[in-house]
C-alpha atoms as a PDB file:
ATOM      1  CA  UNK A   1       5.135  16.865  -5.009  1.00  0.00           C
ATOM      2  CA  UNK A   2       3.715  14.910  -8.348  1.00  0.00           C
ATOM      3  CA  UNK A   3       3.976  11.729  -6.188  1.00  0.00           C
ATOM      4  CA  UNK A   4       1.945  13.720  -3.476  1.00  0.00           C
ATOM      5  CA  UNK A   5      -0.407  14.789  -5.863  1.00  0.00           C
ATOM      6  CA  UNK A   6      -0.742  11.339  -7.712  1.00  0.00           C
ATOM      7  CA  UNK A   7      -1.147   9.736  -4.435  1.00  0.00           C
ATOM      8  CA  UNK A   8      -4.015  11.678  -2.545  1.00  0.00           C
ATOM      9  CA  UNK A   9      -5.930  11.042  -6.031  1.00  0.00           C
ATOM     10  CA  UNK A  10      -5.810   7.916  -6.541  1.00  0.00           C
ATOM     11  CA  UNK A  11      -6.444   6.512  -3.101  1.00  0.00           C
ATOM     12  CA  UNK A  12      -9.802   8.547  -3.500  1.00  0.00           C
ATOM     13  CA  UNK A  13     -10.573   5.573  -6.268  1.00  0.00           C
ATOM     14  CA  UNK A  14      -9.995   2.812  -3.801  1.00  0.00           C
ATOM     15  CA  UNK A  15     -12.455   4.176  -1.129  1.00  0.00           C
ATOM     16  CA  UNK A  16     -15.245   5.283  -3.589  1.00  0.00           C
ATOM     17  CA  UNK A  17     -18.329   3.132  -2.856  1.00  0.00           C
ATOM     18  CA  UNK A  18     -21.680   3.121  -1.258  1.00  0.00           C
ATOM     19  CA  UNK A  19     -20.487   2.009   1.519  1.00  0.00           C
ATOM     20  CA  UNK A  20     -17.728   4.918   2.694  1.00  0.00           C
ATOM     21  CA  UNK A  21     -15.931   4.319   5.910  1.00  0.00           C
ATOM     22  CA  UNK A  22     -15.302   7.342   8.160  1.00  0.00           C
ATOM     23  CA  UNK A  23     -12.136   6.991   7.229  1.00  0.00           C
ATOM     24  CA  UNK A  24      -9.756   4.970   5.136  1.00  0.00           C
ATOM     25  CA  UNK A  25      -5.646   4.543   4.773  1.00  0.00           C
ATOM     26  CA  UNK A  26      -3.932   4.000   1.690  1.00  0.00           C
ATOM     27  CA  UNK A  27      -0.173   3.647   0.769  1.00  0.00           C
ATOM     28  CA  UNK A  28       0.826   4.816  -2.643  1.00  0.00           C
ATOM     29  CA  UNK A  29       4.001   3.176  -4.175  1.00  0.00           C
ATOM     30  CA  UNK A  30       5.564   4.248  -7.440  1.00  0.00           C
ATOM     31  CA  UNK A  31       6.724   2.185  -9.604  1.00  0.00           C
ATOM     32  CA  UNK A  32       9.533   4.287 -10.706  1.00  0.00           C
ATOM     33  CA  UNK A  33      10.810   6.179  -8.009  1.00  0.00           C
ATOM     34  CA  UNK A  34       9.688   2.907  -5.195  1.00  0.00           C
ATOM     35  CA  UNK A  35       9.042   6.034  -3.294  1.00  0.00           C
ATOM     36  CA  UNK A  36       5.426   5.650  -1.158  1.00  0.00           C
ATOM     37  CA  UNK A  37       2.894   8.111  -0.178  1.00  0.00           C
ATOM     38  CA  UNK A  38       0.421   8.098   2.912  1.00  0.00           C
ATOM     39  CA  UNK A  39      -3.083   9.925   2.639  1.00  0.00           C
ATOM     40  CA  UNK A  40      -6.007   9.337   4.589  1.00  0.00           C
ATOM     41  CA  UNK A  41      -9.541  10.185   3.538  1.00  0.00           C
ATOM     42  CA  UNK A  42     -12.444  10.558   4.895  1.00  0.00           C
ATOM     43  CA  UNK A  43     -16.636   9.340   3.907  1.00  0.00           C
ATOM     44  CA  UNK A  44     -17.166  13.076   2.687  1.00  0.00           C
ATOM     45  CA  UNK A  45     -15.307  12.741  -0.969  1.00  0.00           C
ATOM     46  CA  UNK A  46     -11.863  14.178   0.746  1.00  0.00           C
ATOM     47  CA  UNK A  47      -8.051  12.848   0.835  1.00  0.00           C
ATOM     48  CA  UNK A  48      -5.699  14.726   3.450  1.00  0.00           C
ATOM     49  CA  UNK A  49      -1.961  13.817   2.622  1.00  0.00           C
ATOM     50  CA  UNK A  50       1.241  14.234   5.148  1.00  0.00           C
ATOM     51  CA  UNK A  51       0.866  17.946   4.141  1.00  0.00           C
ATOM     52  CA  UNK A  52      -1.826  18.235   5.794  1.00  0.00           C
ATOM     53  CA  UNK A  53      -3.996  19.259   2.405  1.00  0.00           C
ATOM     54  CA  UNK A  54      -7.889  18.261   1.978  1.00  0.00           C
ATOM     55  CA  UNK A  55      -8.138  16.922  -1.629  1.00  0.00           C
ATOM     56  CA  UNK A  56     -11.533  16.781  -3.436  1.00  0.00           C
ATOM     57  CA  UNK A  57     -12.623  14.735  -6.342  1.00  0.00           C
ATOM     58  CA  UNK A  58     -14.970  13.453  -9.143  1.00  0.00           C
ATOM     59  CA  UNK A  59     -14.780   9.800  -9.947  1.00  0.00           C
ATOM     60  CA  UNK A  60     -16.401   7.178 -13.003  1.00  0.00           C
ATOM     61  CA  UNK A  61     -16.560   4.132 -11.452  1.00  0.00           C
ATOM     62  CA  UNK A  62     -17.564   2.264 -15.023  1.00  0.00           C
ATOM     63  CA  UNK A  63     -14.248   3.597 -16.352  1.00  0.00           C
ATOM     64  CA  UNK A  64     -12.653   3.636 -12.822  1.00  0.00           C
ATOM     65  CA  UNK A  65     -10.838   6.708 -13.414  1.00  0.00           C
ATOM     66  CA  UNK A  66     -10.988   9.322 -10.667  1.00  0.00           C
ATOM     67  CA  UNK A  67     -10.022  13.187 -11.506  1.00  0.00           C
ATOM     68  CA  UNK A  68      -9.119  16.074  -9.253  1.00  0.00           C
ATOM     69  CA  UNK A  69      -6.579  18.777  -9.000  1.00  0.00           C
ATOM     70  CA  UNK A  70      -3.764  19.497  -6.297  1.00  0.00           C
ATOM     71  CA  UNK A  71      -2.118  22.976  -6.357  1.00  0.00           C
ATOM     72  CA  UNK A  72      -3.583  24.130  -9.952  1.00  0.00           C
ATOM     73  CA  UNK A  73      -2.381  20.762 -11.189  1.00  0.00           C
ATOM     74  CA  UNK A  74      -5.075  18.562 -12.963  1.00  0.00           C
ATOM     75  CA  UNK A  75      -4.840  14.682 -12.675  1.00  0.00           C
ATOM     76  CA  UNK A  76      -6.710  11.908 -14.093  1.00  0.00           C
ATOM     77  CA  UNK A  77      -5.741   8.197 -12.712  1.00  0.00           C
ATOM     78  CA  UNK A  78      -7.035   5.174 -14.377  1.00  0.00           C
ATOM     79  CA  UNK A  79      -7.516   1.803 -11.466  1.00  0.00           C
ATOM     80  CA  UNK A  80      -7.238  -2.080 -12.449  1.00  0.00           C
ATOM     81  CA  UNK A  81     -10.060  -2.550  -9.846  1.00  0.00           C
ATOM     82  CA  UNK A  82     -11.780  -1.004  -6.900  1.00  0.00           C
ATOM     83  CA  UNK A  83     -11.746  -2.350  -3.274  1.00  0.00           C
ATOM     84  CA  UNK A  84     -12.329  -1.243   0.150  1.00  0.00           C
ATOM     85  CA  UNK A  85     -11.157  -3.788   2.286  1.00  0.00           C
ATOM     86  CA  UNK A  86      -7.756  -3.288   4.476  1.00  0.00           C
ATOM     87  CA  UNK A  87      -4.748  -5.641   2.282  1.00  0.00           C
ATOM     88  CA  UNK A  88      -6.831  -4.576  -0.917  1.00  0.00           C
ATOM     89  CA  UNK A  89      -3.902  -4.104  -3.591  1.00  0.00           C
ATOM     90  CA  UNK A  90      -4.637  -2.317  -7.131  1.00  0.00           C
ATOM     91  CA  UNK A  91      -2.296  -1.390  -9.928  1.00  0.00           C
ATOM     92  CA  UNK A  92      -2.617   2.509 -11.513  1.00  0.00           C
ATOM     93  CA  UNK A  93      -1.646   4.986 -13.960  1.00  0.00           C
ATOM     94  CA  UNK A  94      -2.022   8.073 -14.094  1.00  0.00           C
ATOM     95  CA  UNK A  95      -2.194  11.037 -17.348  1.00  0.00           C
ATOM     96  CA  UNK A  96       0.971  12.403 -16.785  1.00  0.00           C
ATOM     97  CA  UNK A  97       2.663   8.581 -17.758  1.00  0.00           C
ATOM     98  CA  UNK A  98       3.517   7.637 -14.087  1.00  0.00           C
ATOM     99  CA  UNK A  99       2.277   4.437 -12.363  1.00  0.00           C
ATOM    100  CA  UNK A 100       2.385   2.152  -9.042  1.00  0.00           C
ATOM    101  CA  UNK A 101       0.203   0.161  -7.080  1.00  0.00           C
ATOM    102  CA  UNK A 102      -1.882   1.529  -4.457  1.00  0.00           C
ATOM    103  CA  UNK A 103      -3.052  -0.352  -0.923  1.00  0.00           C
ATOM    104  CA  UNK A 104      -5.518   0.462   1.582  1.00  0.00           C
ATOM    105  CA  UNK A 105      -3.489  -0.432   5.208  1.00  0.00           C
ATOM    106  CA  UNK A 106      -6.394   0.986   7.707  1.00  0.00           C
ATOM    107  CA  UNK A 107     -10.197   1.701   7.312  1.00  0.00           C
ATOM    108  CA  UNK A 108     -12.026   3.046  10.359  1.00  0.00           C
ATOM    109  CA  UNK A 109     -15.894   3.062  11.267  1.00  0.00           C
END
């Protein structure tokens, strides 16, 4: 569930632009665990993981850390860069300790 939780967070950092797609695909990988993590989101500031749970968030893209909370849990996730191009590839960590690298794999119109 932390891996869910980390995951529909952070992709939120890698869409977050002017320019939002109606929606965008990411893949979460940890670094730890190898283990990865499919959420979509959408232009309107949500993520939606396998579970089927709408995610919202607040983001600082000068510090590009993006903050939200999943199931009473709190998360903060600090990005290496932002991107919104399909391939785009960026290492994170989050403020529990845990890391990965996160890519988006589909963005739609």
């Amino acid at each position: 569930m932390k891996l869910k939780l980390l995951a529909a967070v952070a992709g939120l950092m890698l869409i977050a632009s002017p320019a939002l797609a109606a929606s965008t695909t990411v893949e979460f990988a940890d670094k730890a665990s190898g283990a990865k993590v499919v959420v979509t989101f959408d232009g309107a500031g949500m993520a939606t993981g396998a579970d089927g749970v709408a995610v919202p968030y607040t983001m600082d893209n000068d510090a590009k850390k993006l903050c939200s909370t999943y199931q009473d849990q709190p998360i903060c996730i600090t990005f290496k860069a932002i991107g919104t191009e399909v391939g785009f590839t960026t290492p994170y960590t989050d403020d529990k300790g845990n890391s990965g690298v996160a890519t988006i794999t589909a963005v739609a119109p």
